[in-house]
C-alpha atoms as a PDB file:
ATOM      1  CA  UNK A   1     -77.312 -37.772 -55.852  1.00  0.00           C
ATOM      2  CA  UNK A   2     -74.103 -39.862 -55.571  1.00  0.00           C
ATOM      3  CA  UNK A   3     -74.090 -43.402 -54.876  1.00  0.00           C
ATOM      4  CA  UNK A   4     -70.232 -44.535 -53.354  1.00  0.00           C
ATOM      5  CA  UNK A   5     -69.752 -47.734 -51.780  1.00  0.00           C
ATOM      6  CA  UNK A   6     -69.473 -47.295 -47.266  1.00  0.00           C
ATOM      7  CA  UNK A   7     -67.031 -48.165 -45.755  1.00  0.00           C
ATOM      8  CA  UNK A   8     -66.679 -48.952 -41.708  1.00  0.00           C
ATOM      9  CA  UNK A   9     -63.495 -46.085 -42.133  1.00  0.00           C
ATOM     10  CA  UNK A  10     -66.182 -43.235 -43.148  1.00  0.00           C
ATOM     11  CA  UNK A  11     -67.262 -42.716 -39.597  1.00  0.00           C
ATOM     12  CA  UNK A  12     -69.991 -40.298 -40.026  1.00  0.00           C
ATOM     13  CA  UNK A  13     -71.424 -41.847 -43.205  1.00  0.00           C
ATOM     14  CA  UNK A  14     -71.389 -45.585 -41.637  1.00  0.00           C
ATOM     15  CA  UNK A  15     -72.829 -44.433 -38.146  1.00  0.00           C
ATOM     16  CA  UNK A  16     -75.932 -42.936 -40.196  1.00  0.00           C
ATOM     17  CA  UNK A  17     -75.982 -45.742 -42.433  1.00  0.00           C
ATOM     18  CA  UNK A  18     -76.018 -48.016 -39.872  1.00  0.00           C
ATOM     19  CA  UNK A  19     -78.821 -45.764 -38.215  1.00  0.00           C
ATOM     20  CA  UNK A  20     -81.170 -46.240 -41.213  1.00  0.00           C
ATOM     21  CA  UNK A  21     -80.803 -49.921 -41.203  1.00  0.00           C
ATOM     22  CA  UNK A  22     -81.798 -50.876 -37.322  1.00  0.00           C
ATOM     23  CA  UNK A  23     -84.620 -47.596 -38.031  1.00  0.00           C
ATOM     24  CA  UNK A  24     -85.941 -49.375 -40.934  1.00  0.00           C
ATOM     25  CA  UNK A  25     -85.433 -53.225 -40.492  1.00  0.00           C
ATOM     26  CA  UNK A  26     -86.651 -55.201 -38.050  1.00  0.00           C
ATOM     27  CA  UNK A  27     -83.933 -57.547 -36.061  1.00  0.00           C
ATOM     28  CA  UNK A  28     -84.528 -60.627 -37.207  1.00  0.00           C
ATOM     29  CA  UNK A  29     -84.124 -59.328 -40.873  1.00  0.00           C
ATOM     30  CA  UNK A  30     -80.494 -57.535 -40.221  1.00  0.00           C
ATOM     31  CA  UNK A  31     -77.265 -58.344 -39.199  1.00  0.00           C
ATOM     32  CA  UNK A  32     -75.868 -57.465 -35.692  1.00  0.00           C
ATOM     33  CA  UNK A  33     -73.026 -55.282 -36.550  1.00  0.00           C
ATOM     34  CA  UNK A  34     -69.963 -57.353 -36.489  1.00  0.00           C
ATOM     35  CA  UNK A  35     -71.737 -59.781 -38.838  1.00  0.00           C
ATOM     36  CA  UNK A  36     -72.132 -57.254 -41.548  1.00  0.00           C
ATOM     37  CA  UNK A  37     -68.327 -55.855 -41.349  1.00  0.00           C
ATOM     38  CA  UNK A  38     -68.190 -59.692 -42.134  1.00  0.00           C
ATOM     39  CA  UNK A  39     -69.773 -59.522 -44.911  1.00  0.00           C
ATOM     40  CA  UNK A  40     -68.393 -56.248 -46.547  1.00  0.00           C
ATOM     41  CA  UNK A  41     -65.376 -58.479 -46.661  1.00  0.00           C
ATOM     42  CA  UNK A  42     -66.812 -60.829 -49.077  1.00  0.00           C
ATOM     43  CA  UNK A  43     -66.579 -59.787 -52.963  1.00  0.00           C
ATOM     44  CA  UNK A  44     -69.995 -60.436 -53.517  1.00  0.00           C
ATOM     45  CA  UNK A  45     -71.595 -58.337 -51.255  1.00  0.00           C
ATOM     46  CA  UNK A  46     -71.473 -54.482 -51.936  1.00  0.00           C
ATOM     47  CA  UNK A  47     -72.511 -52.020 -49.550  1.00  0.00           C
ATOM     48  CA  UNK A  48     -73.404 -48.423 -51.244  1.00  0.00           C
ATOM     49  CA  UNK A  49     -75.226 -45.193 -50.018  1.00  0.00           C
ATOM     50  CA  UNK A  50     -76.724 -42.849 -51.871  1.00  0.00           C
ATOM     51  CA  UNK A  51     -75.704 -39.163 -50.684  1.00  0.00           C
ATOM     52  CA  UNK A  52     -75.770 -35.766 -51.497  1.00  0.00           C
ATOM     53  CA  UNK A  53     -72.406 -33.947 -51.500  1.00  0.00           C
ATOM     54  CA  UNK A  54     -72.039 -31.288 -48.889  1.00  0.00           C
ATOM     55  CA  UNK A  55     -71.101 -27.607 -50.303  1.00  0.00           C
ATOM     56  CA  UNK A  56     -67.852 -26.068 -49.074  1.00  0.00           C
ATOM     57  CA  UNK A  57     -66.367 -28.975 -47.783  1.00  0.00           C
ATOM     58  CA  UNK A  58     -69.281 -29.939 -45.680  1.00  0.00           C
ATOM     59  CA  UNK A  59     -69.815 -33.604 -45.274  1.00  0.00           C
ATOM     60  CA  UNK A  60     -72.318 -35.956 -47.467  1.00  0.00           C
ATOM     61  CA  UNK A  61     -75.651 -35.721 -46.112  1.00  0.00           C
ATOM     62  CA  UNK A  62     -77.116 -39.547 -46.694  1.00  0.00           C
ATOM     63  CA  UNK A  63     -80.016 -40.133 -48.485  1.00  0.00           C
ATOM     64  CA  UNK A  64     -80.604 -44.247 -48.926  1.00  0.00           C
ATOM     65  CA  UNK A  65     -78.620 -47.527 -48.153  1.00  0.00           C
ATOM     66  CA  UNK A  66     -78.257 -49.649 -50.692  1.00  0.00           C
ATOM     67  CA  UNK A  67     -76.999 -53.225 -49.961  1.00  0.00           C
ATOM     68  CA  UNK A  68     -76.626 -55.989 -52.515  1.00  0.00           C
ATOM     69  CA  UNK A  69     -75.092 -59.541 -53.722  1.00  0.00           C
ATOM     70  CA  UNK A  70     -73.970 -60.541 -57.165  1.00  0.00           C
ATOM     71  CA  UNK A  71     -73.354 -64.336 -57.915  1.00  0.00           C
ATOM     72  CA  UNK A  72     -72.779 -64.638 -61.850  1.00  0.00           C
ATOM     73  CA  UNK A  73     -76.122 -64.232 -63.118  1.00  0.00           C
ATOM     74  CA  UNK A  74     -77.901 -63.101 -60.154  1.00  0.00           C
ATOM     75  CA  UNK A  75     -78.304 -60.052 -58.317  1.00  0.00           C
ATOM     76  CA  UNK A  76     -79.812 -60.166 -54.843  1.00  0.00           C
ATOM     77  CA  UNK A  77     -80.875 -57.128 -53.335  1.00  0.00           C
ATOM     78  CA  UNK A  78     -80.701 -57.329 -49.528  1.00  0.00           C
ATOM     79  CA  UNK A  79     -81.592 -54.094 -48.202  1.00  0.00           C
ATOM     80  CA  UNK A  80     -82.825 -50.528 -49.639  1.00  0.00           C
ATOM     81  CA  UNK A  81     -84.002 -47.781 -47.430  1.00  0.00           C
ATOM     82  CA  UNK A  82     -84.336 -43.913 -48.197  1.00  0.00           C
ATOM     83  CA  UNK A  83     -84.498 -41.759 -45.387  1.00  0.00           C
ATOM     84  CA  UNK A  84     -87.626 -41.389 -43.640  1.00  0.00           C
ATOM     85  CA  UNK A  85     -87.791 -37.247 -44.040  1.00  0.00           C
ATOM     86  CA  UNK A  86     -86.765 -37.609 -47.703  1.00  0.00           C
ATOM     87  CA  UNK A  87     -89.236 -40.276 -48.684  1.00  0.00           C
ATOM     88  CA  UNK A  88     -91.877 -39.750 -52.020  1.00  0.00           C
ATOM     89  CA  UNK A  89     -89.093 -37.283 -53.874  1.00  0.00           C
ATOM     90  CA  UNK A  90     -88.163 -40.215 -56.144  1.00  0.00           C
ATOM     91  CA  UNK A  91     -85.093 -41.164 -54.154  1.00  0.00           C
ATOM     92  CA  UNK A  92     -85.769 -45.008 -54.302  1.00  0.00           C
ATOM     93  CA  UNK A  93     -86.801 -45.023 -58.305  1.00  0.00           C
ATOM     94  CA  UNK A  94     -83.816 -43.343 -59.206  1.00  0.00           C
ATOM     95  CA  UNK A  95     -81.243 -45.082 -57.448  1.00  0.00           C
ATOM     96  CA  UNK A  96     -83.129 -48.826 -58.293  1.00  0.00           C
ATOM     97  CA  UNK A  97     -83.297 -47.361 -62.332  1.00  0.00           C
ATOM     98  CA  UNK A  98     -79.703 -46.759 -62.012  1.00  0.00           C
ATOM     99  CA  UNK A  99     -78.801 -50.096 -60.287  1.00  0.00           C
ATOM    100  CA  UNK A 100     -81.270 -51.948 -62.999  1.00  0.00           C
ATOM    101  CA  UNK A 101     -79.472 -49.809 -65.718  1.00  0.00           C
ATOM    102  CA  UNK A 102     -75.583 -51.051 -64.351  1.00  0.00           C
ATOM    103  CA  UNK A 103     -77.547 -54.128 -64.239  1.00  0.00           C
ATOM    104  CA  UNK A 104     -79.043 -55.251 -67.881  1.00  0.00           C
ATOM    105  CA  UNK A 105     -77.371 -58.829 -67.937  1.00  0.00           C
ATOM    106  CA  UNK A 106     -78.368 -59.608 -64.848  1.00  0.00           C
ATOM    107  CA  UNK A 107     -81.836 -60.956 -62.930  1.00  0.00           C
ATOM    108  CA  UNK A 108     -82.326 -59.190 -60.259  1.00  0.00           C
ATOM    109  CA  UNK A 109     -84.247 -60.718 -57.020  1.00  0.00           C
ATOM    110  CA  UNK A 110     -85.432 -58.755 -53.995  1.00  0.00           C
ATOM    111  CA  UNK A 111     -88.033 -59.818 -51.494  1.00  0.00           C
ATOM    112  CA  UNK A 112     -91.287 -57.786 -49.785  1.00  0.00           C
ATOM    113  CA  UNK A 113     -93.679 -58.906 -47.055  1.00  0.00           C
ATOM    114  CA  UNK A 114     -96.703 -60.353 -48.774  1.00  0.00           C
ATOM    115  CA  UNK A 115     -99.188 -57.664 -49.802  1.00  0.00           C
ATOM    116  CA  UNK A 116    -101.787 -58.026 -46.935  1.00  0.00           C
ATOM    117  CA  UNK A 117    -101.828 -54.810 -46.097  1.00  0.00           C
ATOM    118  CA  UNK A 118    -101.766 -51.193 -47.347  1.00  0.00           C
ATOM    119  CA  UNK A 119     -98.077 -50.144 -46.510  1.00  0.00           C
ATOM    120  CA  UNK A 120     -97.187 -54.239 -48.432  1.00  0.00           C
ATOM    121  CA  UNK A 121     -99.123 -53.374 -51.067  1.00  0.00           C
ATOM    122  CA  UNK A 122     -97.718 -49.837 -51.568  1.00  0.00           C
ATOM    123  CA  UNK A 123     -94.718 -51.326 -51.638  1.00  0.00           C
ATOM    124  CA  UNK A 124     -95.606 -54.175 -54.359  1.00  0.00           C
ATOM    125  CA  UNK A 125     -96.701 -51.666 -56.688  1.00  0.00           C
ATOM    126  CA  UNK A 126     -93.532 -49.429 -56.459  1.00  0.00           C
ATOM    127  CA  UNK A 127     -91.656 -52.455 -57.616  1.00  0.00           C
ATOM    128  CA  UNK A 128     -94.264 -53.349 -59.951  1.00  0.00           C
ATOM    129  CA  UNK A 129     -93.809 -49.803 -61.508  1.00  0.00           C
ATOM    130  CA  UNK A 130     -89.929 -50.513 -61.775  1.00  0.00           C
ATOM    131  CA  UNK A 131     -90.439 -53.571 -63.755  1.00  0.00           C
ATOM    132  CA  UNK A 132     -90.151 -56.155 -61.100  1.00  0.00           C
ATOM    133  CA  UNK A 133     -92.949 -59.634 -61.558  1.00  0.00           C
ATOM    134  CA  UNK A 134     -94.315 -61.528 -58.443  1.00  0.00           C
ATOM    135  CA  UNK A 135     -92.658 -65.210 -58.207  1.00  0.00           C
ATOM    136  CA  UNK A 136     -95.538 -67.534 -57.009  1.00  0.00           C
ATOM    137  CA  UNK A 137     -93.111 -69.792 -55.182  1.00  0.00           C
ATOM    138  CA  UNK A 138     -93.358 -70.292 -51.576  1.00  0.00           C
ATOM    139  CA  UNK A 139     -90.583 -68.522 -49.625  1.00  0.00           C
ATOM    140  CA  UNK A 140     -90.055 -68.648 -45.731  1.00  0.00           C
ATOM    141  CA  UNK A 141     -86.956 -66.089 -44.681  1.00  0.00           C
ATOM    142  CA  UNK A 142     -84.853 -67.416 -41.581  1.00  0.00           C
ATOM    143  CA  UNK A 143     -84.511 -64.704 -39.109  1.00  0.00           C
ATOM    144  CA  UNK A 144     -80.916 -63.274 -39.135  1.00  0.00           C
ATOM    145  CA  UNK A 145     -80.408 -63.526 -35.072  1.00  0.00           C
ATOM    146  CA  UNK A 146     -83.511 -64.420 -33.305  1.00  0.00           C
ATOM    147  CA  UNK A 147     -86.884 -64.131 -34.029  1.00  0.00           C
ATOM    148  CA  UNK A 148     -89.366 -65.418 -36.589  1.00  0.00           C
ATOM    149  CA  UNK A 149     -89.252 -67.499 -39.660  1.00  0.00           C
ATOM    150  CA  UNK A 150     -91.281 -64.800 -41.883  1.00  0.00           C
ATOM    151  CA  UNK A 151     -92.964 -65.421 -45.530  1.00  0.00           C
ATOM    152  CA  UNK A 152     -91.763 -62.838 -47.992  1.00  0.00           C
ATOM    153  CA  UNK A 153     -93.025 -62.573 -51.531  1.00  0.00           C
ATOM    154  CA  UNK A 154     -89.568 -63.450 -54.201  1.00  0.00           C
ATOM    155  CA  UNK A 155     -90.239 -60.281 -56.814  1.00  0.00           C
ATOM    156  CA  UNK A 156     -87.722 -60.726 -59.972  1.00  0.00           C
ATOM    157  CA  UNK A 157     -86.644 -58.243 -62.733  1.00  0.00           C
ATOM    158  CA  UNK A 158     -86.762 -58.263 -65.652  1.00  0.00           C
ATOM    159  CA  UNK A 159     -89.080 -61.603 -65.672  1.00  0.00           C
ATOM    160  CA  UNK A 160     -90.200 -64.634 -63.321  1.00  0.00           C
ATOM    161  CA  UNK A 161     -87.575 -66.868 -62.561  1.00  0.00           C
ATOM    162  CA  UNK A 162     -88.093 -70.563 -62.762  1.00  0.00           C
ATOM    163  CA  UNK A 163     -88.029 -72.905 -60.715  1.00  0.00           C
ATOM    164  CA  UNK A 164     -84.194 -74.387 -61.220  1.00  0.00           C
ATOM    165  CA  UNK A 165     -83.316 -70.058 -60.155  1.00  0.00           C
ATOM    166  CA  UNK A 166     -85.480 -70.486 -57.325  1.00  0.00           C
ATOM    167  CA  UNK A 167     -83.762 -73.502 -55.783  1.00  0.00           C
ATOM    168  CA  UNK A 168     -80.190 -71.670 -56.793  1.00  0.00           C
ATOM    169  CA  UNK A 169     -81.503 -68.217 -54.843  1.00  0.00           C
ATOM    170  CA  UNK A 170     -82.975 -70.418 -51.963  1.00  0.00           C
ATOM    171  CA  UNK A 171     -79.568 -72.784 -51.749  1.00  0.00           C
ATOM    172  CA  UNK A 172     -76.953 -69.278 -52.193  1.00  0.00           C
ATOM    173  CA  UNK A 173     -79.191 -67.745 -49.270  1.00  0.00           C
ATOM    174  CA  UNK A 174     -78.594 -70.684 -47.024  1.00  0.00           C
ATOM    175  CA  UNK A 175     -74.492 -70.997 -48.393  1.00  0.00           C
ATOM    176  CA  UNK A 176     -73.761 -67.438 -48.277  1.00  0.00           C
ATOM    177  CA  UNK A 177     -76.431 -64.687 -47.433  1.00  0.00           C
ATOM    178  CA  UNK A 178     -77.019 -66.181 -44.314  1.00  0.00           C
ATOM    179  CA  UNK A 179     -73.519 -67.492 -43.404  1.00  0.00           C
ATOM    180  CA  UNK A 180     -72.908 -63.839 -41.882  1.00  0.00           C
ATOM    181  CA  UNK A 181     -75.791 -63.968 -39.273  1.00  0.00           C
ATOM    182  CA  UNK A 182     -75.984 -64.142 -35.728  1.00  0.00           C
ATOM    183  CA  UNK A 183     -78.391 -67.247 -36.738  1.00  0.00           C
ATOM    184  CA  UNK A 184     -75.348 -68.797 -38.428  1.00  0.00           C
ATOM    185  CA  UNK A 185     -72.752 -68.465 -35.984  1.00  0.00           C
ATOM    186  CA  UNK A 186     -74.765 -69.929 -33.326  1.00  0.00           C
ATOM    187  CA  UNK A 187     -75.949 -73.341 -35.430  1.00  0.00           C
ATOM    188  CA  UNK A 188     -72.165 -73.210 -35.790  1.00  0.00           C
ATOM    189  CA  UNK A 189     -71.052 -73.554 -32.326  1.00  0.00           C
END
């Protein structure tokens, strides 16, 4: 497994990319297309895939997405998604160990629906397992086009964050995250 950084150029790699994200997202929690090559031109966000290198010249087949912020001492983890026919080999805590691993200096912050239900609470201990703590702050996601303002649990590695890097995650969402969104252009008209 590879991880390399997409690029709207790599036709075949970006069209399945892209693929996985509107297969495992729902709307109002990713960017309409033209938002995201946006985004990809900001420094701070980093688009990767994980892939598998094709034998005799064949192309990459893709295994996850991988998209992420850094702002100085932060990390924000936006998006990860394995490929449905490829999930439980260990895809996921391999390529989050290796991000962690780049990532030692850093506190990393992802978000999860609240655990309410079995597939949630699946998903809360796979972080859990990786190292990340539960953040008992209250946390409302805007939607990134239209649709619902949604709760989502703040999970942060390698410790809780406090309060003064809750307000700093909450006020760079609103700055930057969310500046390339559907949701953003149209407050901005």
């Amino acid at each position: 497994m590879e991880l390399i950084s997409l690029r709207p150029t790599d036709s075949q790699l970006w069209s399945q990319a892209w693929k996985l994200y509107e297969e495992s997202f729902p709307p109002y929690e990713r960017r309409l297309p033209e938002d995201h090559l946006r985004a990809m031109q900001d420094g701070e966000f980093h688009c990767q895939v994980a892939v598998r290198r094709g034998e005799n010249g064949a192309a990459p087949a893709l295994l996850a997405l991988f998209f992420y912020w850094e702002h100085g001492p932060m990390v924000y983890i936006e998006h990860i998604a394995v490929d449905p026919a490829l999930r439980g080999q260990n895809i996921g805590s391999t390529l989050l160990g290796q991000f962690l691993a780049r990532h030692v200096e850093s506190t990393t912050i992802l978000e999860i629906d609240p655990p309410v239900d079995e597939v949630a609470q699946r998903r809360l201990r796979f972080y859990r397992h990786q190292g990340f703590v539960s953040n008992d702050y209250e946390y409302f996601h805007p939607s990134y086009g239209t649709g619902p303002v949604h709760p989502l649990t703040i999970l942060s590695y390698p410790r809780a964050i406090t309060r003064t890097e809750f307000d700093g995650f909450l006020r760079y969402m609103r700055e930057k995250v969310l500046s390339y969104t559907a949701a953003a252009a149209a407050t901005a008209e």
